[in-house]
C-alpha atoms as a PDB file:
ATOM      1  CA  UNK A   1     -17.548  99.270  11.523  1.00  0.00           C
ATOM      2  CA  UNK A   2     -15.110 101.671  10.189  1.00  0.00           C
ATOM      3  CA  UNK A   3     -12.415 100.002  11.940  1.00  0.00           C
ATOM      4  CA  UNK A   4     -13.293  97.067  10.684  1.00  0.00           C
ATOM      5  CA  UNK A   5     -13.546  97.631   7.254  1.00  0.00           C
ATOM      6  CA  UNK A   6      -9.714  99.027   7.760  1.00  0.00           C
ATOM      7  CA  UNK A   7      -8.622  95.647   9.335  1.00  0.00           C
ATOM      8  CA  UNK A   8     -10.025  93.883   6.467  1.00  0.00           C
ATOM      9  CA  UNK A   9      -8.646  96.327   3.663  1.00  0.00           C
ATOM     10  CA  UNK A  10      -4.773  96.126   5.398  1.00  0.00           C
ATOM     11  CA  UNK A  11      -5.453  92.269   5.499  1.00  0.00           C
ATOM     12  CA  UNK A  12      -6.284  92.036   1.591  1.00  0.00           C
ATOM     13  CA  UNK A  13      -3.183  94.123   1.098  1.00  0.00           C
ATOM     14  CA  UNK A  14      -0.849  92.116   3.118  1.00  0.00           C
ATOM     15  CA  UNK A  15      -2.312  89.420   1.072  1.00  0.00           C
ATOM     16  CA  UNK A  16      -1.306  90.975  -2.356  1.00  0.00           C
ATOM     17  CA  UNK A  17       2.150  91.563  -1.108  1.00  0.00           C
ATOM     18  CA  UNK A  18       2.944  88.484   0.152  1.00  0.00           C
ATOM     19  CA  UNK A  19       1.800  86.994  -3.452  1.00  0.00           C
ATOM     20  CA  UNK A  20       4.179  89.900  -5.106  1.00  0.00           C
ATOM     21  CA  UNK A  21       7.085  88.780  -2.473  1.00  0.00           C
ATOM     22  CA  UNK A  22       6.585  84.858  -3.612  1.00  0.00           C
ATOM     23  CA  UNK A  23       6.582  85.585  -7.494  1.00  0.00           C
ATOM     24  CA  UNK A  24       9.950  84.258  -8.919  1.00  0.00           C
ATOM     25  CA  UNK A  25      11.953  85.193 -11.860  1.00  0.00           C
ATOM     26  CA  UNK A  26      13.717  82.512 -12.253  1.00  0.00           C
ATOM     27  CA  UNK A  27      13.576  79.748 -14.469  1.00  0.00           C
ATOM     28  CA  UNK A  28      11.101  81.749 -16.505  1.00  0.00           C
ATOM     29  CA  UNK A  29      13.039  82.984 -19.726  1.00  0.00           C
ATOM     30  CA  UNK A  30      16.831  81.896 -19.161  1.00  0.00           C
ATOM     31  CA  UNK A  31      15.763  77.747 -19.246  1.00  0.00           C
ATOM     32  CA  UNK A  32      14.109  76.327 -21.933  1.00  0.00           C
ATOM     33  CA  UNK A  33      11.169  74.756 -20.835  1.00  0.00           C
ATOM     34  CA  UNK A  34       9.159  72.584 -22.948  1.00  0.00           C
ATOM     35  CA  UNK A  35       5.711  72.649 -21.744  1.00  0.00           C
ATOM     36  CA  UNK A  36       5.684  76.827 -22.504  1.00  0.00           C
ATOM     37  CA  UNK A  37       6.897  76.324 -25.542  1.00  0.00           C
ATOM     38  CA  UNK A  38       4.423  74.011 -26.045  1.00  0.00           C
ATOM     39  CA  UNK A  39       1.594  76.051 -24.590  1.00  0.00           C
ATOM     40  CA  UNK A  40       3.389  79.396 -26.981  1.00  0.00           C
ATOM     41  CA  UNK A  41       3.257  76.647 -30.477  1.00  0.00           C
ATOM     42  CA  UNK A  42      -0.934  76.236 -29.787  1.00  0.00           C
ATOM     43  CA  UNK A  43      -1.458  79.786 -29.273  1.00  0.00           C
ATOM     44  CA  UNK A  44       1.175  81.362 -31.755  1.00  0.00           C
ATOM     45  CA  UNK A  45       2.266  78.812 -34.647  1.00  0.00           C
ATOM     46  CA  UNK A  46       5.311  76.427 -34.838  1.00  0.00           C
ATOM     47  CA  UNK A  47       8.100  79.547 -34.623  1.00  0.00           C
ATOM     48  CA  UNK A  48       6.941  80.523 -31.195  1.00  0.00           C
ATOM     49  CA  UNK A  49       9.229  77.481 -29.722  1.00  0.00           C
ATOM     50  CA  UNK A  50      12.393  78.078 -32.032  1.00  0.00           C
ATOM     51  CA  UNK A  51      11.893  81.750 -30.423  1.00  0.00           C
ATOM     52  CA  UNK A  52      11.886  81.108 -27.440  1.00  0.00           C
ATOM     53  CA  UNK A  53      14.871  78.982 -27.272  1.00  0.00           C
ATOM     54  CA  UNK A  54      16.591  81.498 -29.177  1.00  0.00           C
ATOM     55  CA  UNK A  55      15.908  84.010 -26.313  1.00  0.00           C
ATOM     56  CA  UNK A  56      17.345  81.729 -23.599  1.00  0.00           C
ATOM     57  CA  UNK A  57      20.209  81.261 -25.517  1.00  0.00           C
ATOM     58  CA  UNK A  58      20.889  85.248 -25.921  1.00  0.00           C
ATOM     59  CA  UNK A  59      20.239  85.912 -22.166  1.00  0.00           C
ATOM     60  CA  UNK A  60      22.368  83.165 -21.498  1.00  0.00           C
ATOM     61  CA  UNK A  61      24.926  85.140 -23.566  1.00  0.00           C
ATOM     62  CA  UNK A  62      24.276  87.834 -21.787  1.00  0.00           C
ATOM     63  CA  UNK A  63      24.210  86.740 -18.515  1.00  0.00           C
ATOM     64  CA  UNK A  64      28.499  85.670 -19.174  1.00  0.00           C
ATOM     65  CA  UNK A  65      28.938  89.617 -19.544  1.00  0.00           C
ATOM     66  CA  UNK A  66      30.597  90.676 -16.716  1.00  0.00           C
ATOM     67  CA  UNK A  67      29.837  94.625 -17.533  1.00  0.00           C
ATOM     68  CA  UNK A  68      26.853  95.807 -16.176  1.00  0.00           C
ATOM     69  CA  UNK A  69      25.769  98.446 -18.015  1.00  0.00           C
ATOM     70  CA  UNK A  70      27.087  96.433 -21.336  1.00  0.00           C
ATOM     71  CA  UNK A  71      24.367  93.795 -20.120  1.00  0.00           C
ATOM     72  CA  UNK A  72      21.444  96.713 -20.216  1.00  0.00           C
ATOM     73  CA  UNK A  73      22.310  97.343 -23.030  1.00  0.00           C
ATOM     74  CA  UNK A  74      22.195  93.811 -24.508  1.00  0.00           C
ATOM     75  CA  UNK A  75      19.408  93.071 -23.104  1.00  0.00           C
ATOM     76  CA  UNK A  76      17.620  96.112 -24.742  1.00  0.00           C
ATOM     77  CA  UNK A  77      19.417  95.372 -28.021  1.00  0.00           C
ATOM     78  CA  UNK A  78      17.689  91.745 -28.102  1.00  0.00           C
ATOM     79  CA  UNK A  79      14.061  92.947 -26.960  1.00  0.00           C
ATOM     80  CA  UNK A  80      14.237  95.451 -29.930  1.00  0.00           C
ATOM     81  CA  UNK A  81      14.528  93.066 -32.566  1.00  0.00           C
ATOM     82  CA  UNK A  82      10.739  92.369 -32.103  1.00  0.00           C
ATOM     83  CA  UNK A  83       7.853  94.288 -34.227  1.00  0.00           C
ATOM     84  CA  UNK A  84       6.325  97.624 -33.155  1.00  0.00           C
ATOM     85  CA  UNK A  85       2.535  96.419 -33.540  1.00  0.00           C
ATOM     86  CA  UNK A  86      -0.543  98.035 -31.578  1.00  0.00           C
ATOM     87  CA  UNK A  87      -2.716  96.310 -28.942  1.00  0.00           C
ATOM     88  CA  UNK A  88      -5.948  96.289 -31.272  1.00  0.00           C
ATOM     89  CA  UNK A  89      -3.499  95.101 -33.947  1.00  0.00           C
ATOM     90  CA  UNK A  90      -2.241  92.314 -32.602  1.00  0.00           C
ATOM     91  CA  UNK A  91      -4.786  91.545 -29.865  1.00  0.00           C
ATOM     92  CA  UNK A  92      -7.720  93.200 -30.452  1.00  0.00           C
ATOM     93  CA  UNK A  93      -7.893  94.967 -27.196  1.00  0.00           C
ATOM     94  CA  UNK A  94      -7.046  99.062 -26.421  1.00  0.00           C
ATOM     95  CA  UNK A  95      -4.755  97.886 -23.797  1.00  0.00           C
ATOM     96  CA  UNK A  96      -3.299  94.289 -23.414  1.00  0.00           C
ATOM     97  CA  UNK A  97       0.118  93.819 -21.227  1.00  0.00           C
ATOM     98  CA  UNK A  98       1.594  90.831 -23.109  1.00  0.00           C
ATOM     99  CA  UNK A  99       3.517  88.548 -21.099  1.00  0.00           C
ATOM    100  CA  UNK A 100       7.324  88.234 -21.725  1.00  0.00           C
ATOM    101  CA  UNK A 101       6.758  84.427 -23.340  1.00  0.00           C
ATOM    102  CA  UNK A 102       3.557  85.886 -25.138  1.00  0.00           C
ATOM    103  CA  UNK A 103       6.263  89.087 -26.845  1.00  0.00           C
ATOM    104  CA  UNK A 104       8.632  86.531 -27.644  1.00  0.00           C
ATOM    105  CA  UNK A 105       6.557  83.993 -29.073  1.00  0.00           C
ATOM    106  CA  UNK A 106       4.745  86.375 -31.495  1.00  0.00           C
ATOM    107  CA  UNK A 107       8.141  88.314 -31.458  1.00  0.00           C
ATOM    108  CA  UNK A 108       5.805  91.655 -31.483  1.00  0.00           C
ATOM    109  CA  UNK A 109       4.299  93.908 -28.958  1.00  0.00           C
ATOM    110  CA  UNK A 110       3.932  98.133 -28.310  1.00  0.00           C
ATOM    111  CA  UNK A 111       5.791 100.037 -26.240  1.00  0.00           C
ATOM    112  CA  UNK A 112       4.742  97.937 -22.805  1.00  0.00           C
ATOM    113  CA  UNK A 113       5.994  94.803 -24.077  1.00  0.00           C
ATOM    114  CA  UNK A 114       8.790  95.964 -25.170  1.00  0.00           C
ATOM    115  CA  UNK A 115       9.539  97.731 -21.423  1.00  0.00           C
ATOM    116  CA  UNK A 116       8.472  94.528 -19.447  1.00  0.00           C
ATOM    117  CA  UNK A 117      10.173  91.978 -21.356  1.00  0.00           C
ATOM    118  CA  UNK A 118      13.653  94.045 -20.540  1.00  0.00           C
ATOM    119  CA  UNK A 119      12.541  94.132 -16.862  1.00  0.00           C
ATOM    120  CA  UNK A 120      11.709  90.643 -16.666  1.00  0.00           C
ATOM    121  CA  UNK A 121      14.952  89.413 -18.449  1.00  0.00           C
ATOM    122  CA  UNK A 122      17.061  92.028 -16.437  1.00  0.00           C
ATOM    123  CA  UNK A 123      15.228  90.735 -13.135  1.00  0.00           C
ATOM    124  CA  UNK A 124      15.799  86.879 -14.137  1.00  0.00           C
ATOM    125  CA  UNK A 125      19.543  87.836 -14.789  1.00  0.00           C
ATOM    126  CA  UNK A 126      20.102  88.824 -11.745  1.00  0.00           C
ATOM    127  CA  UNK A 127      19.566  92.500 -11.428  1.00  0.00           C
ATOM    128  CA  UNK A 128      17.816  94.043  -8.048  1.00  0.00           C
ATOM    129  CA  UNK A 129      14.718  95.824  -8.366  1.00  0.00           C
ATOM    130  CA  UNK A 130      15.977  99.178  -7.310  1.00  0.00           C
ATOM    131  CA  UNK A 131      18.285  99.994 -10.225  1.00  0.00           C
ATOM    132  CA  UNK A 132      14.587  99.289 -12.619  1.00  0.00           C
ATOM    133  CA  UNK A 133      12.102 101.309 -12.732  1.00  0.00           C
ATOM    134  CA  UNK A 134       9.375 100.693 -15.947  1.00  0.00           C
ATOM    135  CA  UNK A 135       8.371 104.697 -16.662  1.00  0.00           C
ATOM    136  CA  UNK A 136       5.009 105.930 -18.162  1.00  0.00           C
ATOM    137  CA  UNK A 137       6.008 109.029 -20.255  1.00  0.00           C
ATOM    138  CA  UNK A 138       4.774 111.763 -22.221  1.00  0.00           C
ATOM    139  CA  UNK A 139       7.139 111.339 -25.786  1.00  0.00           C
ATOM    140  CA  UNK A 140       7.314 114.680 -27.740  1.00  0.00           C
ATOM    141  CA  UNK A 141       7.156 113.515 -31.303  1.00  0.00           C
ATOM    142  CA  UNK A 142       6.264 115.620 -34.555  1.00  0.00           C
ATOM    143  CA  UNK A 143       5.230 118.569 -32.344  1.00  0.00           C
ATOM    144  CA  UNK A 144       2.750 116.377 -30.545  1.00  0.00           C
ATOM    145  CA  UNK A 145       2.825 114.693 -27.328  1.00  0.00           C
ATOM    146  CA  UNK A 146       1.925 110.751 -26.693  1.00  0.00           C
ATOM    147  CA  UNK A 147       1.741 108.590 -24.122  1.00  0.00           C
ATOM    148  CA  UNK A 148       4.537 106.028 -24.148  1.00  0.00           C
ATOM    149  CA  UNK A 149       6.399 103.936 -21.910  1.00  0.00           C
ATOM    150  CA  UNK A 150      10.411 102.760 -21.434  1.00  0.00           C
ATOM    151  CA  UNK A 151      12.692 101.256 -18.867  1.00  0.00           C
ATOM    152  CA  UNK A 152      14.795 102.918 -16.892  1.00  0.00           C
ATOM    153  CA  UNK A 153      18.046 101.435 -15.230  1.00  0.00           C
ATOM    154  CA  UNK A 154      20.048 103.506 -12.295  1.00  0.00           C
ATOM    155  CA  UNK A 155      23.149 102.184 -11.948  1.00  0.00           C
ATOM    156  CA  UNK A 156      23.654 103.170  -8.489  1.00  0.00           C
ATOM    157  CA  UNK A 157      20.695 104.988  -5.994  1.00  0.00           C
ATOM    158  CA  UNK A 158      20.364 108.503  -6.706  1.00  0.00           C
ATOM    159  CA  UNK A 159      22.221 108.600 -10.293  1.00  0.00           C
ATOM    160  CA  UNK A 160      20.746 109.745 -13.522  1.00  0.00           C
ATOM    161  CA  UNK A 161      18.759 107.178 -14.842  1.00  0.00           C
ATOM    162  CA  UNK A 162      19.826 105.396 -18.650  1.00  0.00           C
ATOM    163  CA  UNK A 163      16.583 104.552 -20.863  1.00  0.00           C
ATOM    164  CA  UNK A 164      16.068 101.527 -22.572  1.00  0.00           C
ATOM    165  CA  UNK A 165      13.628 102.599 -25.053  1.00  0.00           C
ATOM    166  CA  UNK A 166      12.095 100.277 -28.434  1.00  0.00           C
ATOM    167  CA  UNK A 167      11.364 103.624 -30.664  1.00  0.00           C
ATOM    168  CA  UNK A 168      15.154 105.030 -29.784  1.00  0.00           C
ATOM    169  CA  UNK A 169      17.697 101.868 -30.513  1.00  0.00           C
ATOM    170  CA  UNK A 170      20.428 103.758 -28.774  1.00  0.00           C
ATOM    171  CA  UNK A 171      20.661 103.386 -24.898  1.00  0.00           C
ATOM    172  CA  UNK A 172      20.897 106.783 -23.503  1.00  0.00           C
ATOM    173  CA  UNK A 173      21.114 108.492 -20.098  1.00  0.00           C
ATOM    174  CA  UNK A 174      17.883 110.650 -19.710  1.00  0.00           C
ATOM    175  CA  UNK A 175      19.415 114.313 -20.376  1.00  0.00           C
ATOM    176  CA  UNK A 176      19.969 113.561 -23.811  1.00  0.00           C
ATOM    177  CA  UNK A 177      16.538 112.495 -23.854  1.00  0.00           C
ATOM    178  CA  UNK A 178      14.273 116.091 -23.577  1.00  0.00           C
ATOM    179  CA  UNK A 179      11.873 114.197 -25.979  1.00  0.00           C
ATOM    180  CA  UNK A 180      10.570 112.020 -22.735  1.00  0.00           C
ATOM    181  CA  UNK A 181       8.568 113.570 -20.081  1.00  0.00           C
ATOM    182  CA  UNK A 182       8.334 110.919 -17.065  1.00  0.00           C
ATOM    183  CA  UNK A 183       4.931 110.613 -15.326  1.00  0.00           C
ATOM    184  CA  UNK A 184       5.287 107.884 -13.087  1.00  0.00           C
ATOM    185  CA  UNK A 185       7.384 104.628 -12.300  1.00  0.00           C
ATOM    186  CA  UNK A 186       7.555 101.455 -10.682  1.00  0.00           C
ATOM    187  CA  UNK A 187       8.611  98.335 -10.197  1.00  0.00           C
ATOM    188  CA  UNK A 188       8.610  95.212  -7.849  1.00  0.00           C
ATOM    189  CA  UNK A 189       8.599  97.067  -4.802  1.00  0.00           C
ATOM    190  CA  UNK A 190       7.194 100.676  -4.886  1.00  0.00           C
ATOM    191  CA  UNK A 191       5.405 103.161  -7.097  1.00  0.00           C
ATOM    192  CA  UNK A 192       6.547 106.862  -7.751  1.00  0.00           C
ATOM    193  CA  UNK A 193       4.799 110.174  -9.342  1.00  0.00           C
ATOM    194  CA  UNK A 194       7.941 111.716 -10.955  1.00  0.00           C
ATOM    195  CA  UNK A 195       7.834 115.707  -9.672  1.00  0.00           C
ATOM    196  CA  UNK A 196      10.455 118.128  -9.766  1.00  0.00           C
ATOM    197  CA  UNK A 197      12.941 117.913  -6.103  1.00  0.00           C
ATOM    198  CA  UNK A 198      12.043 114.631  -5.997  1.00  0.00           C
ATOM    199  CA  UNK A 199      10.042 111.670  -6.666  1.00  0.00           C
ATOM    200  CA  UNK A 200       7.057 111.277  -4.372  1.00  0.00           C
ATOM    201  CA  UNK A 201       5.932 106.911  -3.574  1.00  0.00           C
ATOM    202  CA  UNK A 202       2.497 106.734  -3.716  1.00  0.00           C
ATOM    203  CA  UNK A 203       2.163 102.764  -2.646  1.00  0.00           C
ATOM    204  CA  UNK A 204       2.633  99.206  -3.642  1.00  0.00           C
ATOM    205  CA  UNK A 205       2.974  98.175  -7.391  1.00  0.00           C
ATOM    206  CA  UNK A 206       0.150  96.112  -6.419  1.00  0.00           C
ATOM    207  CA  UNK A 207      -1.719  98.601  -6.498  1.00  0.00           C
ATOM    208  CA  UNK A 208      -1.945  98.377 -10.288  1.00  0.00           C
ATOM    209  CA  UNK A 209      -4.447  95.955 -11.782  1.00  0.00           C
ATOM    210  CA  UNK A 210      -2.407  95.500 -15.057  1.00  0.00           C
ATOM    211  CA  UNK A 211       0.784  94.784 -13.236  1.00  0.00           C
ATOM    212  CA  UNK A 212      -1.268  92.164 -10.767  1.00  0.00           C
ATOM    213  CA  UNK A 213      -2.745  90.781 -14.017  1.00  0.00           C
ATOM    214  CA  UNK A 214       0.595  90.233 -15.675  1.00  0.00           C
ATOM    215  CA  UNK A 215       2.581  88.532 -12.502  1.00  0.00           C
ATOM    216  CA  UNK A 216      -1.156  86.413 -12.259  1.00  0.00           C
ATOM    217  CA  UNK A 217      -0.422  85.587 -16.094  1.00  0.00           C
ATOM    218  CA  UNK A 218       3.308  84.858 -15.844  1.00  0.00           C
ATOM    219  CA  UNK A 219       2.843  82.724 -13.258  1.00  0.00           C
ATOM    220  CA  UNK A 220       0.579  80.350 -15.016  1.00  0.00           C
ATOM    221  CA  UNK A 221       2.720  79.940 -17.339  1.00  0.00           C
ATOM    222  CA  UNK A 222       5.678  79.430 -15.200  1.00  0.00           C
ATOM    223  CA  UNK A 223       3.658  76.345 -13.488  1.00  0.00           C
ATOM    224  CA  UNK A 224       2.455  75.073 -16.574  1.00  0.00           C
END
């Protein structure tokens, strides 16, 4: 029986990550599709289309930037144009993942939105996983410490990560942010606890029932 229950459990997860190897970025943000802005103008009001066309058009900007790093850095420069509102706020819930379309139509969100709008864009533009990680912190602010979350971009393996964060407009490489304390990261492929010598992987982004909830989201709207 034990063995069993083993077989089954590695077959649900080989299930999982097959879905997480077929989800797509593209043709998700960078196109202007009709039918989600459609879908956006019934949920959100008639401005949630004109947004979203506006964001295609920027990250088509973007995408003609041949600097990489200039790129990050547009891309977090357009996310943080949207509102700083709270998940009971805006959707009556204490913790609601927003999908990139939902941030941009409403052209609001907290600090998750914020993060997974840049990795979505940055993904659909191009960029591999492994220079992204989105980072759960602990942000030092007014002598009290908060639980907050950013994106950070490696420009090559092993460097010192740059944040991209929606409460600090400037992009800056991590030292000259002491404010941030990273707990864990992840992104398409893995999942890390941040420790001193090292981060330690602790599985498959799967793993985490908001991030399967999102991709399960994005996707429906992707397929209309």
């Amino acid at each position: 029986m034990p063995n069993r229950t083993r077989l089954l459990a590695c077959a649900a997860f080989a299930v999982l990550a097959s879905q997480a190897l077929a989800f797509s970025y593209q043709g998700y943000l960078l196109t202007v599709r009709a039918d989600l802005q459609q879908k956006m103008t019934a949920r959100f009001g008639d401005k949630a289309g004109p947004r979203l066309a506006e964001l295609a058009e920027a990250l088509n900007g973007a995408l003609k930037i041949a600097d990489e790093a200039v790129r990050v850095e547009r891309i977090n420069q357009i996310a943080n144009r949207a509102r700083y509102v709270t998940d009971p706020q805006l959707w009556q819930s204490d913790d609601y993942w927003a999908t990139p379309a939902e941030f941009t139509a409403i052209a609001a969100g907290d600090c998750e939105d914020y993060s997974l709008a840049k990795y979505f864009a940055l993904r659909e533009l191009g960029m591999p996983a492994d220079k992204l990680r989105i980072t759960y912190v602990r942000l030092l602010r007014q002598g009290r410490l908060e639980n907050h979350m950013v994106l950070a971009y490696y420009p090559e393996p092993g460097a010192e990560p740059w944040v991209l964060d929606n409460l600090e407009k400037r992009f800056l490489p991590a030292r000259e942010r002491p404010d941030l304390t990273p707990v864990y990261s992840f992104n398409d492929d893995r999942v890390w606890k941040v420790q001193t010598g090292g981060d330690r992987e602790l599985g498959s982004p799967q793993q985490l029932r908001k991030w399967r909830e999102l991709l399960d989201r994005v996707d429906a709207e992707v397929r209309g």
